[in-house]
N, C-alpha and C. Protein backbone atom coordinates (compact mmCIF):
# COMPACT_ATOMS: atom_id res chain seq x y z
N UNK A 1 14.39 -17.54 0.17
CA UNK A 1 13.93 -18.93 0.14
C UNK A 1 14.76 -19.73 -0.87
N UNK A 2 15.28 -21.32 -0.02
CA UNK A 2 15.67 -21.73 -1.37
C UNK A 2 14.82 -22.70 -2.48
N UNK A 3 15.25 -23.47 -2.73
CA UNK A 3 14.54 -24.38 -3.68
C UNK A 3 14.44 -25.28 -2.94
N UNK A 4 15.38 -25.97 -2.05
CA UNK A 4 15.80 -26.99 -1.02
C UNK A 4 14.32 -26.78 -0.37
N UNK A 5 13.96 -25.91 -0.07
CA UNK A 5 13.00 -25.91 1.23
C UNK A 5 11.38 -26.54 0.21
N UNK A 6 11.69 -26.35 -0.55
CA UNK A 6 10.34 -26.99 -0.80
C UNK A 6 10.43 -28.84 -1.69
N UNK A 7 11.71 -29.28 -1.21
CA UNK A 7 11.57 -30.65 -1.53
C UNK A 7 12.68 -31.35 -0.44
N UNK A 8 12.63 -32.45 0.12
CA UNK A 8 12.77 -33.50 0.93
C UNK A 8 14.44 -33.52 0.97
N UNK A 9 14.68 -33.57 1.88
CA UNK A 9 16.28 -33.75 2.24
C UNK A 9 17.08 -34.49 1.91
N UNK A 10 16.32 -35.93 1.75
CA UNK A 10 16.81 -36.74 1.13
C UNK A 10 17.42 -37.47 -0.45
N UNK A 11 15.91 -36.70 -0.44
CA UNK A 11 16.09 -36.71 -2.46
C UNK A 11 16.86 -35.69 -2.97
N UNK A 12 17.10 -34.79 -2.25
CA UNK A 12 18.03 -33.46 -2.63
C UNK A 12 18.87 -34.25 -2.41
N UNK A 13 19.74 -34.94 -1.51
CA UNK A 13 21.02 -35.42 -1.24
C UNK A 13 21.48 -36.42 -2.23
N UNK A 14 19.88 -37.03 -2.29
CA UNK A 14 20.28 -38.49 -3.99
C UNK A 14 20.78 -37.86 -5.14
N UNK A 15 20.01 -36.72 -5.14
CA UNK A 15 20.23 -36.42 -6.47
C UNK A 15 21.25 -35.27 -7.25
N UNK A 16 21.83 -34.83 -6.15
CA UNK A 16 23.35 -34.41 -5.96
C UNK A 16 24.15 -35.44 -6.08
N UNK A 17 24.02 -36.46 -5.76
CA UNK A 17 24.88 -37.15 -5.33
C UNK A 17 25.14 -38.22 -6.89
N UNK A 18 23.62 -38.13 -7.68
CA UNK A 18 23.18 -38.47 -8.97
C UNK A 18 24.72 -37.69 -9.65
N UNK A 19 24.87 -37.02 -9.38
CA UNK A 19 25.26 -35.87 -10.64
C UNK A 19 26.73 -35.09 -10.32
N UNK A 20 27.72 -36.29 -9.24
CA UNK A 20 28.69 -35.32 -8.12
C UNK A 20 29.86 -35.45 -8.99
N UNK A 21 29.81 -36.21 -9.88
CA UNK A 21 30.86 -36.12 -10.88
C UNK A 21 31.21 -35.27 -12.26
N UNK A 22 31.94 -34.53 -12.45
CA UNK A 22 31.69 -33.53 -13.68
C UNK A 22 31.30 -34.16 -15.25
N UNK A 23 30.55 -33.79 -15.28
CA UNK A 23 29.88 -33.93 -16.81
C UNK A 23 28.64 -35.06 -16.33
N UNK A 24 28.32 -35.35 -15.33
CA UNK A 24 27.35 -36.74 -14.83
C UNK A 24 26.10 -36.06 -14.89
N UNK A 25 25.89 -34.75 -15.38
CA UNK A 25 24.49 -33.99 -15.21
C UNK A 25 23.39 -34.09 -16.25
N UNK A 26 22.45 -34.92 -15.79
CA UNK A 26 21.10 -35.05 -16.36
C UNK A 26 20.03 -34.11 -15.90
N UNK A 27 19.72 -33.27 -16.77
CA UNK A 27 18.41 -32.71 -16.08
C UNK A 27 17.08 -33.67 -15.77
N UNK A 28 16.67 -34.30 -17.02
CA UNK A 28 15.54 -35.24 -16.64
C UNK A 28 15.93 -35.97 -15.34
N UNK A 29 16.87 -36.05 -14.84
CA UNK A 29 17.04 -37.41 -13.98
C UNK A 29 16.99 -36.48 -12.61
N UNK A 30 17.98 -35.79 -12.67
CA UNK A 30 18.07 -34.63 -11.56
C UNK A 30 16.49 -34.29 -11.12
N UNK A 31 15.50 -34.10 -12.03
CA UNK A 31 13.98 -33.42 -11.65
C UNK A 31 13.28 -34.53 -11.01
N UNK A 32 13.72 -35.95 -11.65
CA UNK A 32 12.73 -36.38 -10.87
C UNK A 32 13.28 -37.16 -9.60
N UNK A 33 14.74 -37.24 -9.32
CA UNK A 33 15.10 -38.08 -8.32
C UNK A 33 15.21 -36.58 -6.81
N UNK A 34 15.08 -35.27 -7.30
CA UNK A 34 15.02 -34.24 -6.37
C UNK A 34 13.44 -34.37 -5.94
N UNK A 35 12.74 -34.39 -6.85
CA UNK A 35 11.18 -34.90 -6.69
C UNK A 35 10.37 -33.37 -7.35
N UNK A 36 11.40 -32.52 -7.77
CA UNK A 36 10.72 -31.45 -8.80
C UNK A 36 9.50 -31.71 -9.84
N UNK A 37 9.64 -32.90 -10.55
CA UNK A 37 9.21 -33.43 -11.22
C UNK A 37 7.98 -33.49 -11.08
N UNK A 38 7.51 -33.68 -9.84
CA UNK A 38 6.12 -34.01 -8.92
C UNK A 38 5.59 -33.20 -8.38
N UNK A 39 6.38 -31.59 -8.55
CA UNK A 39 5.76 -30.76 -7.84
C UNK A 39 4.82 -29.42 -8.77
N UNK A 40 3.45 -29.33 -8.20
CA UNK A 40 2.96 -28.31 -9.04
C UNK A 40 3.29 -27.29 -10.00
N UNK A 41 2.44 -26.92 -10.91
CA UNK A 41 3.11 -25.61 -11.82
C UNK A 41 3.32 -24.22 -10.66
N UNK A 42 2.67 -24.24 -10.03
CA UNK A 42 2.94 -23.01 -8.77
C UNK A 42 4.26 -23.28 -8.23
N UNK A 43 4.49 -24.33 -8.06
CA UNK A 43 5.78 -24.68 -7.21
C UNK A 43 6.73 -24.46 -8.16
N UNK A 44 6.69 -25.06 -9.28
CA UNK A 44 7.63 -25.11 -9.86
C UNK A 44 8.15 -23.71 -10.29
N UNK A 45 6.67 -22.59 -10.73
CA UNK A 45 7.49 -20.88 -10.94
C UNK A 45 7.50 -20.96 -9.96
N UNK A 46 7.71 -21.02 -8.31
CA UNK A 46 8.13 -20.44 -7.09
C UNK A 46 9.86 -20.96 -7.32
N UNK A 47 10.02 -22.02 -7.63
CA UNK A 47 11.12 -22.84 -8.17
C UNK A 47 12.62 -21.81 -9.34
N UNK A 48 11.26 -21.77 -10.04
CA UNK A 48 11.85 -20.76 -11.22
C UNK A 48 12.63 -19.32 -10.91
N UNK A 49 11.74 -18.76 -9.92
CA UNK A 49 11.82 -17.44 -9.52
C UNK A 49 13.36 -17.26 -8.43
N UNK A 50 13.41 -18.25 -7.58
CA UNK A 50 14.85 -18.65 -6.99
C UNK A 50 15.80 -18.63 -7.42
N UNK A 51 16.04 -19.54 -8.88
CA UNK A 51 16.71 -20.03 -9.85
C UNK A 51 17.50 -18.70 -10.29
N UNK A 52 16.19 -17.82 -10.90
CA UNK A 52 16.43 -16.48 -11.85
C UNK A 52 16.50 -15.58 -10.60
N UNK A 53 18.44 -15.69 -10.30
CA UNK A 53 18.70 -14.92 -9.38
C UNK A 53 19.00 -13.05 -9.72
N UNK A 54 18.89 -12.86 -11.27
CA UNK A 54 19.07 -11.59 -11.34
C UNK A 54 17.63 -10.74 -11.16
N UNK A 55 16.51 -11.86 -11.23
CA UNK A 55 15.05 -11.60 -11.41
C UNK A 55 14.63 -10.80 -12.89
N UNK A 56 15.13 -11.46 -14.17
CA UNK A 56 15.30 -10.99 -15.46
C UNK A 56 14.15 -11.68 -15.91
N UNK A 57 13.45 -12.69 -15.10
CA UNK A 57 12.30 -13.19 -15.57
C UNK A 57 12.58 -14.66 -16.78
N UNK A 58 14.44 -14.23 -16.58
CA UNK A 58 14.87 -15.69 -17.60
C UNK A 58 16.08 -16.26 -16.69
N UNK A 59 16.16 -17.54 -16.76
CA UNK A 59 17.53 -18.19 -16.27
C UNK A 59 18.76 -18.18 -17.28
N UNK A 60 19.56 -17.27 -17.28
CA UNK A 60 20.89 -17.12 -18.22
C UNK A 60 21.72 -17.79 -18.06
N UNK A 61 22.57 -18.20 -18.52
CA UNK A 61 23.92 -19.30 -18.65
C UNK A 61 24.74 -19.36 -17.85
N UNK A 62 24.66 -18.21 -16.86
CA UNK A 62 25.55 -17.71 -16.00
C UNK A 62 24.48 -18.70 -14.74
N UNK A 63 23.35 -18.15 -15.01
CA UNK A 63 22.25 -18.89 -13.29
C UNK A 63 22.43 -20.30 -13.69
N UNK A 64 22.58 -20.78 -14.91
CA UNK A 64 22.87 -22.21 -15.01
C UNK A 64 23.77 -22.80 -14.09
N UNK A 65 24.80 -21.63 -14.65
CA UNK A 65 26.09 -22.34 -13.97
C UNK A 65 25.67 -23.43 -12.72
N UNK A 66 25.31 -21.98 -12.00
CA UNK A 66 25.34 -22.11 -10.45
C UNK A 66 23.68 -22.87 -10.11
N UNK A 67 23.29 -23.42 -10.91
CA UNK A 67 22.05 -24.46 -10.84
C UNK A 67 22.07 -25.23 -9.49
N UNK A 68 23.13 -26.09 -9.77
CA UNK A 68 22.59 -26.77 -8.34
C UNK A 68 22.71 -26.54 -6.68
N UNK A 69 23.81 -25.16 -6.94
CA UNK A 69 23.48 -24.72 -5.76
C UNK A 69 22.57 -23.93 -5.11
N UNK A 70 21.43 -24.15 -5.84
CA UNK A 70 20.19 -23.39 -5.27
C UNK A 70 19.38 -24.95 -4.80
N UNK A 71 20.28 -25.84 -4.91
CA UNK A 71 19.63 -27.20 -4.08
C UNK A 71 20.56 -27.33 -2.69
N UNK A 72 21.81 -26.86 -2.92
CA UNK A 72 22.44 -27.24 -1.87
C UNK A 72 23.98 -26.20 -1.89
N UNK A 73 24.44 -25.67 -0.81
CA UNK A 73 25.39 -23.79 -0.92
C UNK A 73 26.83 -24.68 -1.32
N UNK A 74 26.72 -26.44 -0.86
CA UNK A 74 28.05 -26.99 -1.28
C UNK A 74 28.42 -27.69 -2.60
N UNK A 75 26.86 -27.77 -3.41
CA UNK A 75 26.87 -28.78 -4.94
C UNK A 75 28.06 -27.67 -5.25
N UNK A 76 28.63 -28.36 -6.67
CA UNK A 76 29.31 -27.85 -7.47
C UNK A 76 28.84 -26.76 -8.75
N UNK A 77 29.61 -26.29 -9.44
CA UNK A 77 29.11 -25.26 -10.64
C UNK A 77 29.18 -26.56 -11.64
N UNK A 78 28.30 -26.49 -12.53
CA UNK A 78 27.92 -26.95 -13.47
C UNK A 78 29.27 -27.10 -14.91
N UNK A 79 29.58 -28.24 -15.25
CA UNK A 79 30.74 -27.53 -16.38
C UNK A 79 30.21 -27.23 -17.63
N UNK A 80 31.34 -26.64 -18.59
CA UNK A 80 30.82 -25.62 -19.45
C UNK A 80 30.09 -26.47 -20.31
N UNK A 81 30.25 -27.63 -20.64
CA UNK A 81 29.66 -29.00 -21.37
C UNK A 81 28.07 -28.69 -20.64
N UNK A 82 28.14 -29.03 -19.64
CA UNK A 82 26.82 -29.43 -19.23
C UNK A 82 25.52 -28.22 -18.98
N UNK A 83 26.16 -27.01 -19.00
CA UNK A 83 25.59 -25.73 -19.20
C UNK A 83 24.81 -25.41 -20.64
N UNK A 84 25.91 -25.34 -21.09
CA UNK A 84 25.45 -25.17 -22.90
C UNK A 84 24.52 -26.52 -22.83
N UNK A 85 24.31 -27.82 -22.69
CA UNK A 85 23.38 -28.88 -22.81
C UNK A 85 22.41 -28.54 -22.25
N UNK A 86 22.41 -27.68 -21.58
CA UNK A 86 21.06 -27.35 -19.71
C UNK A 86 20.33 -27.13 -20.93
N UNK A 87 21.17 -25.52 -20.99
CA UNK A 87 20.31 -24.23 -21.93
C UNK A 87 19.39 -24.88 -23.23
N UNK A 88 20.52 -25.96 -24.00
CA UNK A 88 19.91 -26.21 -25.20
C UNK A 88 18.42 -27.26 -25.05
N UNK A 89 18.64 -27.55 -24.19
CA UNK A 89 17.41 -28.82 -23.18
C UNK A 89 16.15 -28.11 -23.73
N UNK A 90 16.51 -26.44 -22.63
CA UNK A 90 15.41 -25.75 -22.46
C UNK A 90 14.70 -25.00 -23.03
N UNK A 91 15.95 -24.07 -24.15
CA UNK A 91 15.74 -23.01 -24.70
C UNK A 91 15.00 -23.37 -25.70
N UNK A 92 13.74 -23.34 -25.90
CA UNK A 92 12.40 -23.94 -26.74
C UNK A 92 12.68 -22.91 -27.82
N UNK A 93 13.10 -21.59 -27.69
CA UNK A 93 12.96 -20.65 -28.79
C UNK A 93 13.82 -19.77 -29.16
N UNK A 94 14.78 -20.40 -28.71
CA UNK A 94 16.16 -19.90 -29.58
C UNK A 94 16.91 -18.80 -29.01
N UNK A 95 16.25 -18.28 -27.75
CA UNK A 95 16.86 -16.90 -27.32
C UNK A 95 18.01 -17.03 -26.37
N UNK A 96 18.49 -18.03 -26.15
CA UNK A 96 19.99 -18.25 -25.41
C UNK A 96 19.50 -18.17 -24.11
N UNK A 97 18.42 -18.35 -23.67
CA UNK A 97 17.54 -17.99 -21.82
C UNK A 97 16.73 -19.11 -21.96
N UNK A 98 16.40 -19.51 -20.85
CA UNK A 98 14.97 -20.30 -20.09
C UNK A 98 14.09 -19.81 -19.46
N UNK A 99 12.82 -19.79 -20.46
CA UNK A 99 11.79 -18.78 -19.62
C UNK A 99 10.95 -19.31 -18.88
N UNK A 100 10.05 -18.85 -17.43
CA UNK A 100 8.91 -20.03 -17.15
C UNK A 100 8.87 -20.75 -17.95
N UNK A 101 8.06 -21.02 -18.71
CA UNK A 101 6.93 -21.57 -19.66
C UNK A 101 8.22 -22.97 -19.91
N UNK A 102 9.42 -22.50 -20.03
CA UNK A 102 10.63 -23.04 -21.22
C UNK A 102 11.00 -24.34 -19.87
N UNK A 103 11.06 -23.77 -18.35
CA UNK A 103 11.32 -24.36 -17.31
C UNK A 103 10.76 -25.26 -16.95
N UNK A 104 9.04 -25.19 -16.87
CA UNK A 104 8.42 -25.71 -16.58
C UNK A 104 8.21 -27.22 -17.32
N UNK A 105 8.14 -27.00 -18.80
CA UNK A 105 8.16 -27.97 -19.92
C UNK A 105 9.53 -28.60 -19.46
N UNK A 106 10.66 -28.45 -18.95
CA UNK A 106 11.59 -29.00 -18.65
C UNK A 106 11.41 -29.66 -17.50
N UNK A 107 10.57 -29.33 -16.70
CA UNK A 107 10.96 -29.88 -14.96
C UNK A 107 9.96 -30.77 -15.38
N UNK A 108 8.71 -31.22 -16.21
CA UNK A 108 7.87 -32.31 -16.19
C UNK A 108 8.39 -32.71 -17.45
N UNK A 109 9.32 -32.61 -18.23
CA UNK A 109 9.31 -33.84 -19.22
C UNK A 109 9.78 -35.20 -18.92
């Protein structure tokens, strides 16, 4: 399953399209123009669990990278600027990962 399937075609396309330039990556903006933002805490760990493609129970710097192509198989990789910014967004507690809890506080702020 991807992430795509549980939000609107359209707003996935805006909000790629938000962010198609390197270094143009906002997470706050990205969550709510995909419509993540709006979607339940269930949704959002169903969200999470996609994301955390090694299933480590954390999103690592490496699943960053490749963030937005779990919205779409053609977005781009994330650059190294905007990775290290993801992580530091998220990482509430210092451990270099994004955990639920760390994700979630991110997808509704």
């Amino acid at each position: 399953m991807a992430v795509a399937s549980m939000l609107k075609d359209a707003d996935i396309k805006a909000a790629l399209e938000g962010c198609k330039a390197a270094d143009s990556f906002d997470h706050k903006k990205f969550f709510k123009a995909c419509g993540m933002a709006g979607k339940s805490s269930d949704e959002v760990k169903k969200a999470f669990a996609i994301i955390d493609q090694d299933m480590s129970g954390f999103i690592e710097e490496e699943e960053l990278k490749l963030f937005l192509q779990n919205f779409s198989a053609t977005a781009r990789a994330l650059t190294e600027k905007e990775t290290k910014a993801f992580l530091a967004a998220g990482d509430a507690d210092g451990d270099g990962m994004i955990g639920v809890d760390e994700f979630a506080l991110m997808v509704k702020a």
